[in-house]
Protein backbone atom coordinates (compact mmCIF):
# COMPACT_ATOMS: atom_id res chain seq x y z
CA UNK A 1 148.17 91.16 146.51
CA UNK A 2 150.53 90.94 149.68
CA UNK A 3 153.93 90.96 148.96
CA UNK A 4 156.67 88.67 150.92
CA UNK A 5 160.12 90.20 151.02
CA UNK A 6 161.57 87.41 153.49
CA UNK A 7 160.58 84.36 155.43
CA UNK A 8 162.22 83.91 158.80
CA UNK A 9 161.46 80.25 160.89
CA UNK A 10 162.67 80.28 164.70
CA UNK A 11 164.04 76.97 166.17
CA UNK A 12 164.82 76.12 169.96
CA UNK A 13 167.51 74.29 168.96
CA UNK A 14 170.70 75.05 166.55
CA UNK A 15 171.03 71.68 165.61
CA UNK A 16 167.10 72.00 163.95
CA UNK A 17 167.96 75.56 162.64
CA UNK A 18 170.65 73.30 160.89
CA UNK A 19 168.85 71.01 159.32
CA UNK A 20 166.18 72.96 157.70
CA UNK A 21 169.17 75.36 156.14
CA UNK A 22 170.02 71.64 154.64
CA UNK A 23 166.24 71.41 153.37
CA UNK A 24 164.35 69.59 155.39
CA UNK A 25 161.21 71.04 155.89
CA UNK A 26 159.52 69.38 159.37
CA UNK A 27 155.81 69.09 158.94
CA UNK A 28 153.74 68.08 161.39
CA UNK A 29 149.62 67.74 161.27
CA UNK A 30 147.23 70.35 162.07
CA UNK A 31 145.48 67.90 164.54
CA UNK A 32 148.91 68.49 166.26
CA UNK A 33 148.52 71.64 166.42
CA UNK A 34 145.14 71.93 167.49
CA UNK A 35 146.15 69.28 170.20
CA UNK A 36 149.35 70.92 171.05
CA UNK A 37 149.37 72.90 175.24
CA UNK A 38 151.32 75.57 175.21
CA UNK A 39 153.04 75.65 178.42
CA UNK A 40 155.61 78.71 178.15
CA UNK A 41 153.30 80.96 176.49
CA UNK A 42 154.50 80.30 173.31
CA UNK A 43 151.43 79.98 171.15
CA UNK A 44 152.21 77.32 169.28
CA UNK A 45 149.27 74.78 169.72
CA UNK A 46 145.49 76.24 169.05
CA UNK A 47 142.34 74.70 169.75
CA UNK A 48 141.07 76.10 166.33
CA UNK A 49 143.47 74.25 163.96
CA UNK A 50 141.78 73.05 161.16
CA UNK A 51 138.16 74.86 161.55
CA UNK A 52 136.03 74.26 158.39
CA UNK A 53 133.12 76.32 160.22
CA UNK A 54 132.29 78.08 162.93
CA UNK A 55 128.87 79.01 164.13
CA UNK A 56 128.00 81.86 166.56
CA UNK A 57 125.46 81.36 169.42
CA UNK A 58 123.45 85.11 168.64
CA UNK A 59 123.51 83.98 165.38
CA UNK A 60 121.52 80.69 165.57
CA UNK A 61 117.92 79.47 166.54
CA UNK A 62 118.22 76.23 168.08
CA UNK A 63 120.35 73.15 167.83
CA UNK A 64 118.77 70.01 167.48
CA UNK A 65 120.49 66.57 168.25
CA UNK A 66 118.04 63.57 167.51
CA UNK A 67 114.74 64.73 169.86
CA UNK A 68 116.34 67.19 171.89
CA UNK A 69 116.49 71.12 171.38
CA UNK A 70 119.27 73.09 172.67
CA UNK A 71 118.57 76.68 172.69
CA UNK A 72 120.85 79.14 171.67
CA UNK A 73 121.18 81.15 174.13
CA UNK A 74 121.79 78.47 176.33
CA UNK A 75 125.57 78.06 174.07
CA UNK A 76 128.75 79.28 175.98
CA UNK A 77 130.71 79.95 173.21
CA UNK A 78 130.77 79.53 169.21
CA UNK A 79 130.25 75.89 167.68
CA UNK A 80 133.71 74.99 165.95
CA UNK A 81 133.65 72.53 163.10
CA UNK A 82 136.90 70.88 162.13
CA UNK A 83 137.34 68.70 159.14
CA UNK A 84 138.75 65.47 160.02
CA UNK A 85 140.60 64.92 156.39
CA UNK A 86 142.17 68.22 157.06
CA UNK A 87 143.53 67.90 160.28
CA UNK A 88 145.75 64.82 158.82
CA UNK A 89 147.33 67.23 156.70
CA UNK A 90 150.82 68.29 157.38
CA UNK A 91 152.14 72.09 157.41
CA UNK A 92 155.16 73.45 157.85
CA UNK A 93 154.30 77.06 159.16
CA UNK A 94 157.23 80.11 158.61
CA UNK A 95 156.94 83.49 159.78
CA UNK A 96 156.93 86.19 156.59
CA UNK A 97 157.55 89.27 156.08
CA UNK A 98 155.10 90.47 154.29
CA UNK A 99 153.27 94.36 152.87
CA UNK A 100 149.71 93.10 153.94
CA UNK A 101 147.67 96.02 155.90
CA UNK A 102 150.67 98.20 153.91
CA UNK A 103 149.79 98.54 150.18
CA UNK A 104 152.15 101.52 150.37
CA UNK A 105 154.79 102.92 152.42
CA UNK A 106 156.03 106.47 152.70
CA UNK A 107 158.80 108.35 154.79
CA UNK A 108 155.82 109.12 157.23
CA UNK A 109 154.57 105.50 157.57
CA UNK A 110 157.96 104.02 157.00
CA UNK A 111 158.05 103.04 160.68
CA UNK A 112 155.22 102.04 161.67
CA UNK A 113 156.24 99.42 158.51
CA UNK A 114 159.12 98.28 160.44
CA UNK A 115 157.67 97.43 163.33
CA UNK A 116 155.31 95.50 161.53
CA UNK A 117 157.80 93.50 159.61
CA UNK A 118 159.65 92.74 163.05
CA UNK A 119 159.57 89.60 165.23
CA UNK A 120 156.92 90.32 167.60
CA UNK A 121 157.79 89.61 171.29
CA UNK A 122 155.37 87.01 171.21
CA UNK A 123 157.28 85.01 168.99
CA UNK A 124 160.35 85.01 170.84
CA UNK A 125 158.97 82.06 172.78
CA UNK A 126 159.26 79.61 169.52
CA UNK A 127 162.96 79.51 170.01
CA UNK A 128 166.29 81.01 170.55
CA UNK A 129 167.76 80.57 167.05
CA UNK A 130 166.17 81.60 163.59
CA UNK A 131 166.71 81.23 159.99
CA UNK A 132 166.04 84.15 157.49
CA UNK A 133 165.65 83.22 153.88
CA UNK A 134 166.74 86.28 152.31
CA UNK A 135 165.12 85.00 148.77
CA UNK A 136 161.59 84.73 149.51
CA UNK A 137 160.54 84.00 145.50
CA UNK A 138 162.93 81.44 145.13
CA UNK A 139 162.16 79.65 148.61
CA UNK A 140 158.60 79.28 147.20
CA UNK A 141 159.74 77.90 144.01
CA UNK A 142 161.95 74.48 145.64
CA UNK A 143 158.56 73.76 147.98
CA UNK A 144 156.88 73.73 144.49
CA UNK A 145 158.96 72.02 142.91
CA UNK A 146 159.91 69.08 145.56
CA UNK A 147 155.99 68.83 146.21
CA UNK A 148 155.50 68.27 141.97
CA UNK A 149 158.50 65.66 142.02
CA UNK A 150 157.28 63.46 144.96
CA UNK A 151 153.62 63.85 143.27
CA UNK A 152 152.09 64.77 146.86
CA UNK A 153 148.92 67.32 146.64
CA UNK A 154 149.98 70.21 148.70
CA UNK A 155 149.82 74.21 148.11
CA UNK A 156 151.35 77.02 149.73
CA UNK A 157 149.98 80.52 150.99
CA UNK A 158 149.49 83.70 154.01
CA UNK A 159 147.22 82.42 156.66
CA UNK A 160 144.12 84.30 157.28
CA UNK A 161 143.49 85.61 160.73
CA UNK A 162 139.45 85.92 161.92
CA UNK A 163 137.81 87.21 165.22
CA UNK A 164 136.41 83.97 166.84
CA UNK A 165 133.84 86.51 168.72
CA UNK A 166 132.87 87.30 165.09
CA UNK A 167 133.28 85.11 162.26
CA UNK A 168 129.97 83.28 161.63
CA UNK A 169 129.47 80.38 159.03
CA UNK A 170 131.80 78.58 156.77
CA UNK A 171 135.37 79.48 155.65
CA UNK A 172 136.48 80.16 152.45
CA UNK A 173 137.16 76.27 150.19
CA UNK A 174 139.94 77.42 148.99
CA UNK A 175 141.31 78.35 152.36
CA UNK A 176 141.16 75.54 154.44
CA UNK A 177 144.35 74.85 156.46
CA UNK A 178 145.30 78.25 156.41
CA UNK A 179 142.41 79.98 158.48
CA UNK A 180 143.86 81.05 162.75
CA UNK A 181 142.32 83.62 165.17
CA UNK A 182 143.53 86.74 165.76
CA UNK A 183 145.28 85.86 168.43
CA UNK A 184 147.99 84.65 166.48
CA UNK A 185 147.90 87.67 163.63
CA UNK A 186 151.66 88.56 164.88
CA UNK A 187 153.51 85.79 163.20
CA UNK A 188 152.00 86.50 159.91
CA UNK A 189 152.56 83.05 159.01
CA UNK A 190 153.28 81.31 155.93
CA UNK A 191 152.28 77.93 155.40
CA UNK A 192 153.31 74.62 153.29
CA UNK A 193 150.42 71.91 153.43
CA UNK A 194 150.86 68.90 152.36
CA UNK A 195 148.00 66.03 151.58
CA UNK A 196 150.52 62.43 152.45
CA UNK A 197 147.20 60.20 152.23
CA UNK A 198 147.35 58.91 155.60
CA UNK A 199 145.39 58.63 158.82
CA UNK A 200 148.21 59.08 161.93
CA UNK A 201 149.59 62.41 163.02
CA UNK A 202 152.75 61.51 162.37
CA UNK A 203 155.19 64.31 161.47
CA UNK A 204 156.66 64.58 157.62
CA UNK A 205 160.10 65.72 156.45
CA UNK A 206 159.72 66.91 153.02
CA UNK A 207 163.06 67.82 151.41
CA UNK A 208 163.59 71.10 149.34
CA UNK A 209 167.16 71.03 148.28
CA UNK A 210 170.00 73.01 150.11
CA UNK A 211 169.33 76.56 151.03
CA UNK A 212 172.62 77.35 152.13
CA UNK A 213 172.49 80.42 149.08
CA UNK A 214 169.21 81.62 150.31
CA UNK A 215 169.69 81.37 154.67
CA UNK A 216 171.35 82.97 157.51
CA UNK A 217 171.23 81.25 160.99
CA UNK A 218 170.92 84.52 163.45
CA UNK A 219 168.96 85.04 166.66
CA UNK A 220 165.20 86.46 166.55
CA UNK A 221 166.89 89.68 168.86
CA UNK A 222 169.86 90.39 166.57
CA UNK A 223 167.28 90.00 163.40
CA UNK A 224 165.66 92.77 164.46
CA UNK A 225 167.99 94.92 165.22
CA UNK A 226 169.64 94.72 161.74
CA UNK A 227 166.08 95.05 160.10
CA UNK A 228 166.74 98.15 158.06
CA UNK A 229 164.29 99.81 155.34
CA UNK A 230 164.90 102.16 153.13
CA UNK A 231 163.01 104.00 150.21
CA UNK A 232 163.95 104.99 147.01
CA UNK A 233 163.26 108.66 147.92
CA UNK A 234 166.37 107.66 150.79
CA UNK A 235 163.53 107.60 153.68
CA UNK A 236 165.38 104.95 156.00
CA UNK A 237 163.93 103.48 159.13
């Protein structure tokens, strides 16, 4: 099992970092997402939000659609299914730091850790300011615990990354919501979804309690140049 030593959210705007050191998680729906153009290269919105399925051409016979037969190989590119229920979900998606693809680290591979746990340049585009939440266990706990009190069905959890060129068939139930291509492995995202029972794509602010104990408001370039490691055997990287 992966584990998370840190979460760290980036925000355009101070004023937003602000608020979510205050608690309030901004949520909005994976049809958003999916809906979202990115315009500065900052990879925020992707076509594939909320795929239940995805089907590749080599991979299939025929498609048929009432009396007509579409070949296969006549297919440009995979069949994406998205589930409609699931795309009305909200998420609020974080960036962790977290050992997955590193089940252990040694003064040899110590480095190649760090850079792994760093902000990848393609992140810097999400915004100039970010928060680090130094407590990664308890951070977990108040989005548990403000989800139970409000009785909302959410759950929390790493999203998966998958080769679109590859993957063939359905993903995993107990995934759903928390399934992006590879082309977005570098934020090794963390996600909070959140089921509010309702049909618009509206954003949600669900509120988790102060976290003024837990967060530091810094700048994604001066995070990673503090990011230290160090080992117990006093490797340091």
């Amino acid at each position: 099992m992966s584990k998370i030593f840190a979460f760290v959210k980036l925000f355009e705007n101070r004023d937003y970092a602000e608020d979510f050191v205050n608690g309030k998680l901004f949520m909005n729906t994976i049809r958003s997402f999916k809906e979202y153009k990115d315009e500065s290269g900052e990879l925020r919105g992707d076509e594939y939000e909320g795929v239940v399925a995805l089907y590749q051409p080599d991979k299939l016979g025929e498609i048929r659609l009432g009396e007509h037969t579409i070949p296969a190989s006549d297919l440009a590119a995979p069949i994406v299914i998205h589930g409609n229920n699931l795309l009305d979900h909200n998420v609020f998606c974080i960036y962790s730091l977290n050992s997955r693809g590193h089940e252990t680290v040694s003064s040899e591979t110590i480095s190649d850790f760090k850079r792994t746990l760093e902000l990848h340049e393609s992140c810097f585009g999400l915004g100039k300011f970010c928060v680090v939440i130094t407590n990664a266990s308890q951070f977990i706990a108040r989005c548990r615990s403000a989800i139970e009190k409000i009785n909302l069905k959410g759950n929390l959890g790493l999203v998966d990354y998958f080769n679109e060129d590859e993957f063939h068939g359905s993903m995993p139930g107990d995934k759903l919501g928390y399934q992006k291509r590879s082309l977005f492995s570098q934020q090794r995202e963390y996600r909070v979804k959140v089921d509010i029972n309702r049909t618009d794509s509206s954003p949600y602010i669900l509120d988790i309690g102060n976290l003024n104990d837990i967060a530091v408001i810094t700048t994604p370039k001066e995070f990673n140049s503090k990011l230290e490691l160090k080992l117990p055997d006093g490797s340091n990287a």
